[in-house]
N, C-alpha and C. Protein backbone atom coordinates (compact mmCIF):
# COMPACT_ATOMS: atom_id res chain seq x y z
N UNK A 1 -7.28 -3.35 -12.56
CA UNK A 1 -7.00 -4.43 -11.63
C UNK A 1 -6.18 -3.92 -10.46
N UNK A 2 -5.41 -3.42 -10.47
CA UNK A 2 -4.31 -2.53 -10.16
C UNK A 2 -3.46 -3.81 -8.41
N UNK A 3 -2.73 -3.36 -8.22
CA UNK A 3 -1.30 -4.35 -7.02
C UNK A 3 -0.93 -3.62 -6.52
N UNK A 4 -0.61 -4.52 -5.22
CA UNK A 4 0.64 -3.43 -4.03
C UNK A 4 1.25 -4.69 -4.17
N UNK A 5 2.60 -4.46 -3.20
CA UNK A 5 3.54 -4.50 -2.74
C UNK A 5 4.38 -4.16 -1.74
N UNK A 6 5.25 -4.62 -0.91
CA UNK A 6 6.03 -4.26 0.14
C UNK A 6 6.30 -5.42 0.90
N UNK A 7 7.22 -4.00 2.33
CA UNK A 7 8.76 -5.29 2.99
C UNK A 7 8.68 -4.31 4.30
N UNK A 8 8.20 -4.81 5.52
CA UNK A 8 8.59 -4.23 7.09
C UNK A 8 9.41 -4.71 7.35
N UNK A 9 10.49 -4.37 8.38
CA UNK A 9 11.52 -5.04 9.30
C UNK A 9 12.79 -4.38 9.48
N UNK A 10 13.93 -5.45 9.51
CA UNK A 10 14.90 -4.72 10.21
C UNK A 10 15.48 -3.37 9.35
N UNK A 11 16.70 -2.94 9.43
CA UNK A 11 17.22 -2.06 8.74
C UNK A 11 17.23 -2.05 7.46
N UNK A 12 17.49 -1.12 6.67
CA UNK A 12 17.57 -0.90 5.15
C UNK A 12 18.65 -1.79 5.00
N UNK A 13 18.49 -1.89 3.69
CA UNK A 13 19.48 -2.54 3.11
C UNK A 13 19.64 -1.75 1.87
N UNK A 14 21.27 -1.56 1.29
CA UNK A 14 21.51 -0.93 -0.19
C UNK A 14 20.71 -1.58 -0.76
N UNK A 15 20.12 -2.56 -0.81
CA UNK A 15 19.49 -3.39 -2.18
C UNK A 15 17.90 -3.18 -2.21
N UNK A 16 17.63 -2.77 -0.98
CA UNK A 16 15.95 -2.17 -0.78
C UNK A 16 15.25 -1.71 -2.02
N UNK A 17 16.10 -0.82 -2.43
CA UNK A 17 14.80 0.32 -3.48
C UNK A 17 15.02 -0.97 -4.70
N UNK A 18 16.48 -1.49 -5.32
CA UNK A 18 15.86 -2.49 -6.22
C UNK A 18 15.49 -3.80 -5.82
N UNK A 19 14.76 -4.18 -5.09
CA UNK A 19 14.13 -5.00 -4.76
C UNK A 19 12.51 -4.61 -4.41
N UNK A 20 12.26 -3.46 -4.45
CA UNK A 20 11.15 -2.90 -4.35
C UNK A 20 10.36 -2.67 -5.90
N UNK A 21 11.48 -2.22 -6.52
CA UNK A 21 11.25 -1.83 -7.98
C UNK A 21 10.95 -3.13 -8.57
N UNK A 22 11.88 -4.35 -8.28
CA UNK A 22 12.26 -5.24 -9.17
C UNK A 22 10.36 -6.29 -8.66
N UNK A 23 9.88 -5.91 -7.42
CA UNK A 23 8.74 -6.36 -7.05
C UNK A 23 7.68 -6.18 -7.62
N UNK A 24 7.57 -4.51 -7.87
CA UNK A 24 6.68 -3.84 -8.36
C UNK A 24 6.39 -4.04 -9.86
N UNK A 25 7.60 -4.55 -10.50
CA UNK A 25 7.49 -4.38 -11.44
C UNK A 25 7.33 -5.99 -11.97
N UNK A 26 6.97 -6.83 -11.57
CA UNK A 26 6.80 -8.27 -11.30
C UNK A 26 4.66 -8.52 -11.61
N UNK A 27 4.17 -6.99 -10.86
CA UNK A 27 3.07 -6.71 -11.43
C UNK A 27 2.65 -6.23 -12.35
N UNK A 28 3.49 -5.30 -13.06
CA UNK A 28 3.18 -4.18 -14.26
C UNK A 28 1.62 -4.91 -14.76
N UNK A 29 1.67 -6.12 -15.34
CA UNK A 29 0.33 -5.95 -15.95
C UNK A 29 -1.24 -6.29 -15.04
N UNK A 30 -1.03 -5.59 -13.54
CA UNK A 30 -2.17 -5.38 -12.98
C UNK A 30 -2.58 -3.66 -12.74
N UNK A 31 -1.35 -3.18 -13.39
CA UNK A 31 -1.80 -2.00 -13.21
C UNK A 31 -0.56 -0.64 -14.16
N UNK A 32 -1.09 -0.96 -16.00
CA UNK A 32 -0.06 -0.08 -16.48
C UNK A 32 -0.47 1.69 -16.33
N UNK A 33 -1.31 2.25 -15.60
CA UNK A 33 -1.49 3.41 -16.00
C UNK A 33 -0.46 4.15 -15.19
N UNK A 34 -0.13 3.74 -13.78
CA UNK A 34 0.47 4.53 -12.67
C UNK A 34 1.69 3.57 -11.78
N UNK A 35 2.50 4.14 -11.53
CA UNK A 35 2.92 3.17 -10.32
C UNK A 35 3.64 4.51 -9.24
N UNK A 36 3.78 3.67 -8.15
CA UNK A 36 4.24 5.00 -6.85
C UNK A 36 4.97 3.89 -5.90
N UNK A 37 6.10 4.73 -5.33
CA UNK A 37 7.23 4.20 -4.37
C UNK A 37 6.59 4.77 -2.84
N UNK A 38 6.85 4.13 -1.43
CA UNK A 38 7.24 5.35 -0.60
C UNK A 38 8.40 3.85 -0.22
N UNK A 39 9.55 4.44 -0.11
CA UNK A 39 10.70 3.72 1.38
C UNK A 39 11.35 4.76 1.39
N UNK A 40 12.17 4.63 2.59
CA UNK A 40 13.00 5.72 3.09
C UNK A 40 12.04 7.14 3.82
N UNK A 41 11.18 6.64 3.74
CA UNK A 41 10.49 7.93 4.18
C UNK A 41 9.37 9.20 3.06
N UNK A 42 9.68 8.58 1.76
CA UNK A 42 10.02 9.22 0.44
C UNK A 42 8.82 8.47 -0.28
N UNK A 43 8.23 9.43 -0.87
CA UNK A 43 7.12 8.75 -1.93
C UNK A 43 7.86 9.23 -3.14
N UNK A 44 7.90 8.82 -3.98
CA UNK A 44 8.60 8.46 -5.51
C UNK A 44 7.99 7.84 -6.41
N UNK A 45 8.61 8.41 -7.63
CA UNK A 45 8.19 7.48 -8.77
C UNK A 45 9.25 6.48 -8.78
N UNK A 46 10.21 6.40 -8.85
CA UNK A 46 11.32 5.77 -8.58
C UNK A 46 12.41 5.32 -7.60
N UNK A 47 12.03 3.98 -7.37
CA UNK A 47 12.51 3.30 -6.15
C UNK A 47 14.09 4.11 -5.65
N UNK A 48 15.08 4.04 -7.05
CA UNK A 48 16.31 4.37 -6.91
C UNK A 48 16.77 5.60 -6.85
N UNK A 49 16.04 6.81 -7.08
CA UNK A 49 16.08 7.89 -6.13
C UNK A 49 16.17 7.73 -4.52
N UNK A 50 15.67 7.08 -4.06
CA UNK A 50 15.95 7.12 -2.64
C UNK A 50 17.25 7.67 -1.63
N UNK A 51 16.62 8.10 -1.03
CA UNK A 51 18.26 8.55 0.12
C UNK A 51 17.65 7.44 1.23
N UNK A 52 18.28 6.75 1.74
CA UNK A 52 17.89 5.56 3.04
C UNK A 52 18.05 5.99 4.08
N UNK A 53 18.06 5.71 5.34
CA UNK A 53 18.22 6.15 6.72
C UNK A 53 19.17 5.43 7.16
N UNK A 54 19.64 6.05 7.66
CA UNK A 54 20.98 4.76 8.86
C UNK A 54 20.16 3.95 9.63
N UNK A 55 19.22 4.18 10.20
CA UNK A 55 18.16 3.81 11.06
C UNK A 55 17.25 3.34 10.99
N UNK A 56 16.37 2.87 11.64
CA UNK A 56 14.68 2.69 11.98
C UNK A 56 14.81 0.91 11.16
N UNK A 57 13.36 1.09 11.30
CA UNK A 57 12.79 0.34 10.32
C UNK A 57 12.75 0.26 8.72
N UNK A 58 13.04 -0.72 8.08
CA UNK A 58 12.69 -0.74 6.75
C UNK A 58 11.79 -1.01 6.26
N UNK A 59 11.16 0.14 5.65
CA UNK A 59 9.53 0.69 5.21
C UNK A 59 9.73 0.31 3.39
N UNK A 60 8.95 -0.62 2.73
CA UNK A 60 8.69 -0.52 1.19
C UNK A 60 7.35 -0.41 1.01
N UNK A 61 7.20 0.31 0.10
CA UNK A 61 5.49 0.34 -0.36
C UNK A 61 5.37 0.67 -1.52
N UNK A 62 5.03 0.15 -2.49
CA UNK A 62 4.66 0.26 -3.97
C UNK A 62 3.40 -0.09 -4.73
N UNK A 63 3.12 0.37 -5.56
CA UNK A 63 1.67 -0.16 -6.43
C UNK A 63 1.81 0.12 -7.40
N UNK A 64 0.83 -0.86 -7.98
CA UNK A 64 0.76 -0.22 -9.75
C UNK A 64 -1.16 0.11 -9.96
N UNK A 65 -1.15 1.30 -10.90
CA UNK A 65 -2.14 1.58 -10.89
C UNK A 65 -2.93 1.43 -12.12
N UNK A 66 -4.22 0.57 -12.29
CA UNK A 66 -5.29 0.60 -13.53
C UNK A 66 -5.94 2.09 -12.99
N UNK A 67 -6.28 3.04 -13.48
CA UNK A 67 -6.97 4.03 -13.49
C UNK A 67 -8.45 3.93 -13.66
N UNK A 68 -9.40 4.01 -12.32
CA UNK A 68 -10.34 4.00 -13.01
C UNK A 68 -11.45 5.05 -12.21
N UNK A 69 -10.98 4.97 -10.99
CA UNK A 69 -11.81 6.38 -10.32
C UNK A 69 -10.53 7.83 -9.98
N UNK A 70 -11.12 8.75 -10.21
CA UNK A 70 -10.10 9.99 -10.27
C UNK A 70 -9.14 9.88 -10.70
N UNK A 71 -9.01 10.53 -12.05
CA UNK A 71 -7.82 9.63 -12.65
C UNK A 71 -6.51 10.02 -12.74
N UNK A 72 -6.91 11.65 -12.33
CA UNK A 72 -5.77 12.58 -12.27
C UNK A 72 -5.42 12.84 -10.49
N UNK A 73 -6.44 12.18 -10.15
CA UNK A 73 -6.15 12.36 -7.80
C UNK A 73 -5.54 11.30 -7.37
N UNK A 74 -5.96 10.46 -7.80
CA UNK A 74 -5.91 9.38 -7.39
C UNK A 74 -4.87 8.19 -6.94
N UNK A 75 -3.65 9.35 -7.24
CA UNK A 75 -2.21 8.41 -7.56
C UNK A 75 -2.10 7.93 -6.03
N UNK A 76 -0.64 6.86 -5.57
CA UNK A 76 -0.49 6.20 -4.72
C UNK A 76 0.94 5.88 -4.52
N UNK A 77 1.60 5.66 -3.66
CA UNK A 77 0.59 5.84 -2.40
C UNK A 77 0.42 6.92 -1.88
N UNK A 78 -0.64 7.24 -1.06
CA UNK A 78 -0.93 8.39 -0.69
C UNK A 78 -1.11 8.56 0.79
N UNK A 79 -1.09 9.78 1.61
CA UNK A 79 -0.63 10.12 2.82
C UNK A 79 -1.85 11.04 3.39
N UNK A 80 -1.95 10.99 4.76
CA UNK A 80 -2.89 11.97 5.05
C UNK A 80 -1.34 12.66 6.07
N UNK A 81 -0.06 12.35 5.82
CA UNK A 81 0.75 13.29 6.79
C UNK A 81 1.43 12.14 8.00
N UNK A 82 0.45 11.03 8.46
CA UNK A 82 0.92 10.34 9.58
C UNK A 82 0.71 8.63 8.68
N UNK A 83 -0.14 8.57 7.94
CA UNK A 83 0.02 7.24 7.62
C UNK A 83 -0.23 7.70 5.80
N UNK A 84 0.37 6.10 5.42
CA UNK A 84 0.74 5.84 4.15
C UNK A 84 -0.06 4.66 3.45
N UNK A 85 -1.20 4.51 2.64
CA UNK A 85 -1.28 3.47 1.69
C UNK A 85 -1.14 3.25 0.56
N UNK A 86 -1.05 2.15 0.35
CA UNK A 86 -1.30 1.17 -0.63
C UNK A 86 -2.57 0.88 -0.79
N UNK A 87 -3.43 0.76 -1.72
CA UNK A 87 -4.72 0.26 -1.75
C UNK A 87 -5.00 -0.12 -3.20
N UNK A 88 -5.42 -1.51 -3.56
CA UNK A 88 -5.89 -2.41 -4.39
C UNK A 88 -7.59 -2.91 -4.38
N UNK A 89 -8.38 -2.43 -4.64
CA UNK A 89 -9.62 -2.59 -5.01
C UNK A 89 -10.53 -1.51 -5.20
N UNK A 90 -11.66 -2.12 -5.16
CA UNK A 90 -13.03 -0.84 -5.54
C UNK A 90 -13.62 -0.62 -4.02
N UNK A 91 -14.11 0.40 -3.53
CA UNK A 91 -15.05 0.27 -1.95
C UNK A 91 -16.56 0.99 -2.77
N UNK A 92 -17.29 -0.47 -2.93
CA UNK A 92 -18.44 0.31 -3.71
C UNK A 92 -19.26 1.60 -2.80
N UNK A 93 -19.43 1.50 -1.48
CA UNK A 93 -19.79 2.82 -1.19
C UNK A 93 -19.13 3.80 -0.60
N UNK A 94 -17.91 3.72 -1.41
CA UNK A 94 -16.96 5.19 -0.64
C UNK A 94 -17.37 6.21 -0.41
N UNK A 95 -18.57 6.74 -1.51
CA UNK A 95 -19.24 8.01 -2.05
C UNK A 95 -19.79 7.99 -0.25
N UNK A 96 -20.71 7.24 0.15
CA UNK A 96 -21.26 7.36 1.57
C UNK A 96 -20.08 7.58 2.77
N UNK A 97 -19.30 6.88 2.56
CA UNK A 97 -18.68 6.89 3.52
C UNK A 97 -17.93 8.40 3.86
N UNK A 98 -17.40 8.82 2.36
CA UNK A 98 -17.19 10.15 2.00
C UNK A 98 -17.71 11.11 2.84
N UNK A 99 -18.90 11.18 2.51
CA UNK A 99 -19.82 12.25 3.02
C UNK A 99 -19.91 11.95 5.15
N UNK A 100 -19.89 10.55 5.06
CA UNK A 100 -20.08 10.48 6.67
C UNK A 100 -18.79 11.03 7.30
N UNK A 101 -17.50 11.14 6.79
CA UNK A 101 -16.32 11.53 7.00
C UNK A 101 -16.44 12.97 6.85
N UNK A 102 -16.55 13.26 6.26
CA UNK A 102 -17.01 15.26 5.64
C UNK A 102 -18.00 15.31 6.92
N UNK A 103 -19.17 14.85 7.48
CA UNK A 103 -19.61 15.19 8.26
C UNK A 103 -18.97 15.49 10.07
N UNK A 104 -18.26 14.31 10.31
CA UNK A 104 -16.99 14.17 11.30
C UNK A 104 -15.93 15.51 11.08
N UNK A 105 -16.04 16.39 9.80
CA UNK A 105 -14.89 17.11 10.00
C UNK A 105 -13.82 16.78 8.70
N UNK A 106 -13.77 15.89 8.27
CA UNK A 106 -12.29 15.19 7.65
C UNK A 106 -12.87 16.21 5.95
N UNK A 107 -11.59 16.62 5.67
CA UNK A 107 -11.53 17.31 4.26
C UNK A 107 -10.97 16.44 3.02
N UNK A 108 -11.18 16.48 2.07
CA UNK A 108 -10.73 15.83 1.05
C UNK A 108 -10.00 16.27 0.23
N UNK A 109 -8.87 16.04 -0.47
CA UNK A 109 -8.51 16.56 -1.45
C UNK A 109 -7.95 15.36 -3.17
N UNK A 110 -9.14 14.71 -2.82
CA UNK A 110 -9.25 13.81 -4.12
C UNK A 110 -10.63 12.93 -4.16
N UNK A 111 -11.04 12.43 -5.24
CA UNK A 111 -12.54 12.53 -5.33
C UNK A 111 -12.05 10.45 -5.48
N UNK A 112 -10.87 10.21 -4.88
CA UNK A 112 -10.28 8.33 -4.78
C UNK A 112 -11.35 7.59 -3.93
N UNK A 113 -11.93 6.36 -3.76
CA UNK A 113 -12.02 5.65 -2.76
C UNK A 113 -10.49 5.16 -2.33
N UNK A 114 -9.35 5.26 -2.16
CA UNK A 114 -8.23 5.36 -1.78
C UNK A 114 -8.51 6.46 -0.65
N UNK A 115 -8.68 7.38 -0.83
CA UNK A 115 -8.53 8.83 0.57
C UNK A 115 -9.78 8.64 1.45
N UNK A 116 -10.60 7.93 0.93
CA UNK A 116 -11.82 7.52 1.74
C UNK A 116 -11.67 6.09 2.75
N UNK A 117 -10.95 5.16 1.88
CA UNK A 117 -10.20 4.07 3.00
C UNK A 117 -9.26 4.61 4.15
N UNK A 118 -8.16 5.64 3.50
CA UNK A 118 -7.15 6.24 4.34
C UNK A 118 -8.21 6.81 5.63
N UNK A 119 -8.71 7.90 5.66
CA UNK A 119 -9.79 8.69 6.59
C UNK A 119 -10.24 7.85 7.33
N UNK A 120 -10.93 6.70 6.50
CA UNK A 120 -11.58 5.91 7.60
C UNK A 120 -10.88 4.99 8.56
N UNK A 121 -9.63 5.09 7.89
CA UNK A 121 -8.57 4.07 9.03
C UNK A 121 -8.57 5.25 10.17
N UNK A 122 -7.88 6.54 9.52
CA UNK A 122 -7.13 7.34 10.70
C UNK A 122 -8.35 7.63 11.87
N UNK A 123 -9.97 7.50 11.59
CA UNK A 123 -10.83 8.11 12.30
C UNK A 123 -10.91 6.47 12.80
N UNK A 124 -11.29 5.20 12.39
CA UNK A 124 -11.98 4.48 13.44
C UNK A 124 -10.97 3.36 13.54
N UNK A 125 -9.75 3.68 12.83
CA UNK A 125 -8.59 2.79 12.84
C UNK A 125 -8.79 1.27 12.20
N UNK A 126 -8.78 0.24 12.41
CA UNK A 126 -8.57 -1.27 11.97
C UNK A 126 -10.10 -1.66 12.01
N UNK A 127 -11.02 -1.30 12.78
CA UNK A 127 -12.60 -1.11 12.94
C UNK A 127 -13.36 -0.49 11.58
N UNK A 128 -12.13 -0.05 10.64
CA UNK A 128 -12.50 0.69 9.30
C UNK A 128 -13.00 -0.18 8.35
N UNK A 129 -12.60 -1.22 8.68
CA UNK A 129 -13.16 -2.74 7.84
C UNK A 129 -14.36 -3.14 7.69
N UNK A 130 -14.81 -3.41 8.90
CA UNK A 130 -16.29 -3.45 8.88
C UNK A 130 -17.46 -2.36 8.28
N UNK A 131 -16.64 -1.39 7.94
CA UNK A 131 -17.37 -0.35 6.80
C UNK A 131 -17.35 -0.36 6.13
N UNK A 132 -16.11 -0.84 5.10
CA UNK A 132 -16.19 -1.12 3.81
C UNK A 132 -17.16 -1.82 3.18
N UNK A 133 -17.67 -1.91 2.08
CA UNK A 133 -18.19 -2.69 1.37
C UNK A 133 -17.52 -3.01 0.04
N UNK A 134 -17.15 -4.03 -0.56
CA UNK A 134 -16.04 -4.18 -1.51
C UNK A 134 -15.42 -4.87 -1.53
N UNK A 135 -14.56 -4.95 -2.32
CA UNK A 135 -13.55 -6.40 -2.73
C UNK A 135 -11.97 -4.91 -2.59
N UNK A 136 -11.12 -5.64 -1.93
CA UNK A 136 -10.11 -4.97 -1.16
C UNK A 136 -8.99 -5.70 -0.77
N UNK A 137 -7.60 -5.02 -1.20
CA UNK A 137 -6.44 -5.57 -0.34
C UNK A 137 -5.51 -4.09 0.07
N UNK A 138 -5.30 -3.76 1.34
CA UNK A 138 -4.33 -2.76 1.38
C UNK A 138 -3.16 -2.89 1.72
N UNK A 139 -2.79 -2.05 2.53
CA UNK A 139 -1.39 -2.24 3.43
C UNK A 139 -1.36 -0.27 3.98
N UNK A 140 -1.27 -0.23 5.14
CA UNK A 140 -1.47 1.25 5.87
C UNK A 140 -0.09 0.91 6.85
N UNK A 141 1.13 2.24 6.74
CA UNK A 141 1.84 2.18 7.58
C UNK A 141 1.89 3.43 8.00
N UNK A 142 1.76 3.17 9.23
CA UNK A 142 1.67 4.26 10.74
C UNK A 142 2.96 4.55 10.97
N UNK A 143 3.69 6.20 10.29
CA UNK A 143 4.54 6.33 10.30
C UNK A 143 4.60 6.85 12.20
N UNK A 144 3.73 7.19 13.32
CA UNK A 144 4.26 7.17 14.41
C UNK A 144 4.44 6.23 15.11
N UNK A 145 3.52 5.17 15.06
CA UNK A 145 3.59 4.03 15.84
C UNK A 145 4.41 3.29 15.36
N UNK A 146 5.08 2.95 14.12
CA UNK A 146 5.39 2.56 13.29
C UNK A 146 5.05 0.87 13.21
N UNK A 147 3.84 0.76 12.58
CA UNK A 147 3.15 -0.24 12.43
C UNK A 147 2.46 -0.33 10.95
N UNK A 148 2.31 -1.31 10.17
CA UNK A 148 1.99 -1.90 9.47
C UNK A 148 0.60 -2.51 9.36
N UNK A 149 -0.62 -2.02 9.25
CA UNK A 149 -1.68 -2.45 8.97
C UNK A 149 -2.23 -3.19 7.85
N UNK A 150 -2.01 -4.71 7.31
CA UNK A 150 -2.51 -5.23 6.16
C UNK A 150 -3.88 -5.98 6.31
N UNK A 151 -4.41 -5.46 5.05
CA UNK A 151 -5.85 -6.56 5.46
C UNK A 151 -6.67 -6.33 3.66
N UNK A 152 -7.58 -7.41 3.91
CA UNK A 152 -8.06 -7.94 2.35
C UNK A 152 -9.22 -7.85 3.09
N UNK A 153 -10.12 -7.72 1.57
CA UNK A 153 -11.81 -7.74 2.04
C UNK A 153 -12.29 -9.58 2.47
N UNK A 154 -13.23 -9.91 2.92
CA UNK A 154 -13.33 -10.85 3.62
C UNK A 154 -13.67 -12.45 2.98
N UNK A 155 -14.09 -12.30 1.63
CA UNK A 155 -13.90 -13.44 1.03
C UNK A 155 -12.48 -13.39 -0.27
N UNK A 156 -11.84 -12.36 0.17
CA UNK A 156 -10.47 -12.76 -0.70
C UNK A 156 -10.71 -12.68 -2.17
N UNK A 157 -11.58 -11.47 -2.51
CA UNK A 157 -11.85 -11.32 -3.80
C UNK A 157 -9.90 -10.60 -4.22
N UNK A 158 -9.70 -10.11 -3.84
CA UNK A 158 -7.96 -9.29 -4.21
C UNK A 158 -7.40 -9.87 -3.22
N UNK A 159 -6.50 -10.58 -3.82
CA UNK A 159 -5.85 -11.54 -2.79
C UNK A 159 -4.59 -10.77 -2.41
N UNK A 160 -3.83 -10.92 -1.41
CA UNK A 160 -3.03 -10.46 -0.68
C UNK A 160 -2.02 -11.89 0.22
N UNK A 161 -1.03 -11.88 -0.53
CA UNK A 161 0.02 -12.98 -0.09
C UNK A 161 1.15 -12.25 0.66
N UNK A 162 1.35 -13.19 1.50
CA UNK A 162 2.50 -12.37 2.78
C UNK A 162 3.71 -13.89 3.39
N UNK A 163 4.85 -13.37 3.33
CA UNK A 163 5.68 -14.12 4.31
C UNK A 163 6.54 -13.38 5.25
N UNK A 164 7.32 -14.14 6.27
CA UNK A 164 7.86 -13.66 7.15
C UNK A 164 9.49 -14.34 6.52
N UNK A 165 10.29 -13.44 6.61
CA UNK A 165 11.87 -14.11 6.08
C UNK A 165 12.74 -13.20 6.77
N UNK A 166 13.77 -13.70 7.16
CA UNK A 166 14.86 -12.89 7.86
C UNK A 166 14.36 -11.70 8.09
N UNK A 167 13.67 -11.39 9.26
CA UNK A 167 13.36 -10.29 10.22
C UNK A 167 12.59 -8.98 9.25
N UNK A 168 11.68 -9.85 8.45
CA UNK A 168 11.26 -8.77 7.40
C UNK A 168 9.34 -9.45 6.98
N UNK A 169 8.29 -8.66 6.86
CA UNK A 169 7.30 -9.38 6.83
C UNK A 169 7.34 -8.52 4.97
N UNK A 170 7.19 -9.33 3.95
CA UNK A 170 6.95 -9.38 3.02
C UNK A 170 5.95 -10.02 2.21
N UNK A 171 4.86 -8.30 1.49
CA UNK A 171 3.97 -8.81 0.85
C UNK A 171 3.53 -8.89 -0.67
N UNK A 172 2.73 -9.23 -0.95
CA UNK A 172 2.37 -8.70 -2.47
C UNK A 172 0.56 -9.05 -2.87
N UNK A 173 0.41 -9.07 -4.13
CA UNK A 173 -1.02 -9.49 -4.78
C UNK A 173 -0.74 -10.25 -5.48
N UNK A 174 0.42 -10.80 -5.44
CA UNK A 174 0.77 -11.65 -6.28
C UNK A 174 2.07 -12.49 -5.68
N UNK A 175 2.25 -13.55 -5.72
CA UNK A 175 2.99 -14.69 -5.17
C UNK A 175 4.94 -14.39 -5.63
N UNK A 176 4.64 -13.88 -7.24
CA UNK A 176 5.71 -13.80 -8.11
C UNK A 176 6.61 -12.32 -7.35
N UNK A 177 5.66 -11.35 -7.42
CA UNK A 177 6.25 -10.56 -6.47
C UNK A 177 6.88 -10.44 -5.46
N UNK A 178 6.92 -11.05 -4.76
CA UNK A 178 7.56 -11.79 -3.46
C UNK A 178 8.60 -12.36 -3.72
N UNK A 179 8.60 -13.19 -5.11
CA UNK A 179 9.94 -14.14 -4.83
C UNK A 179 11.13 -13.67 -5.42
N UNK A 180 10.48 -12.14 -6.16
CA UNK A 180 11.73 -11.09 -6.52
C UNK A 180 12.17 -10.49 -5.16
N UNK A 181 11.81 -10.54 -4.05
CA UNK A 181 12.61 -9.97 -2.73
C UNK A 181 13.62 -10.71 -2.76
N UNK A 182 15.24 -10.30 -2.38
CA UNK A 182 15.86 -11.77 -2.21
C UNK A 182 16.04 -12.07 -1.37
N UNK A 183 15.16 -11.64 0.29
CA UNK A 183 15.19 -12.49 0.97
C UNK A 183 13.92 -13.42 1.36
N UNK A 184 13.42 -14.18 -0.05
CA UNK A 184 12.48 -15.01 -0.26
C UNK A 184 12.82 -16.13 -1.27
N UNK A 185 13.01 -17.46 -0.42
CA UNK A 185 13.86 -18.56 -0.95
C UNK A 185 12.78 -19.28 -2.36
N UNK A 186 13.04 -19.34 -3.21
CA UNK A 186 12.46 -20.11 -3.82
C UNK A 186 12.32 -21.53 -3.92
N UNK A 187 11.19 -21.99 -2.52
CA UNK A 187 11.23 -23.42 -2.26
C UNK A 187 9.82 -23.21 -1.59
N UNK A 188 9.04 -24.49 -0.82
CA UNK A 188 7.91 -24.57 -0.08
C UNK A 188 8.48 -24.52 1.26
């Protein structure tokens, strides 16, 4: 089944990594085989390792992983170097898309439809959508631009819930996840 998670906006906060953890782990049973951190800059297994920045933006990104394509590549989130995802679903023809990417040049080093979504963002950017075929929720952050790319496949087979709360856009695959951020009031 497997979930993301995450939090854009203002500065870190000490309470970031457990509130990231405490999110992530709000999913455990969409995805017990794997789970992966990046904030602070830092991909991790563990939120509370983190060293934070004095600075920037506050970056969370987490998932939990069901294992079911590459089972040993496949972990998350994963990086091509400039951007970072999260990715929650199947892309039934990654295998094509694969190869149309290998043809462009782009190298692989995992046999995921995860590194095949990533590629296809960095080559045709947000236009990568309309290639997919699949049931899909991600989240891609552009560590230069520093932007936040979220998007779900188009009839909302993997749903993807988002709010905006004190200067922070916070998401999940799940509603419950969210309301472990604490800056997400528990009310309508």
């Amino acid at each position: 089944m497997c979930g993301i998670c995450g939090f854009v906006g203002n500065q870190y906060s000490s309470q970031d990594p457990v509130a990231l953890g405490r999110m992530n782990r709000a999913i455990l049973r969409r995805g017990p085989d794997d789970a992966g951190f990046y904030i602070g800059g830092q991909c991790l297994k563990d939120p509370l390792q983190a060293s934070l920045p004095e600075r920037g933006l506050a970056v969370g990104l987490a998932m939990r992983r069901l294992s079911i394509i590459d089972l040993e590549g496949g972990s998350q989130p994963m990086s091509d170097g400039r951007y970072w995802i999260v990715f929650n679903g199947e892309i039934y023809n990654f295998e094509s898309e694969r190869r149309t990417l290998q043809g462009l040049g782009y190298e692989f080093k995992t046999r995921s439809d995860t590194e095949v979504v990533l590629l296809a963002y960095r080559h045709y950017g947000p236009d990568c959508l309309s290639r997919l075929r699949g049931m899909f929720a991600l989240a891609i952050w552009d560590t230069l631009e520093e932007e936040l790319f979220l998007a779900r496949d188009h009839f909302g087979i993997k749903p993807l819930f988002y709010t905006q709360q004190s200067g922070r856009l916070i998401f999940g695959s799940e509603i419950k996840c969210l309301l472990r951020h604490p800056g997400v009031p528990r009310q309508l």
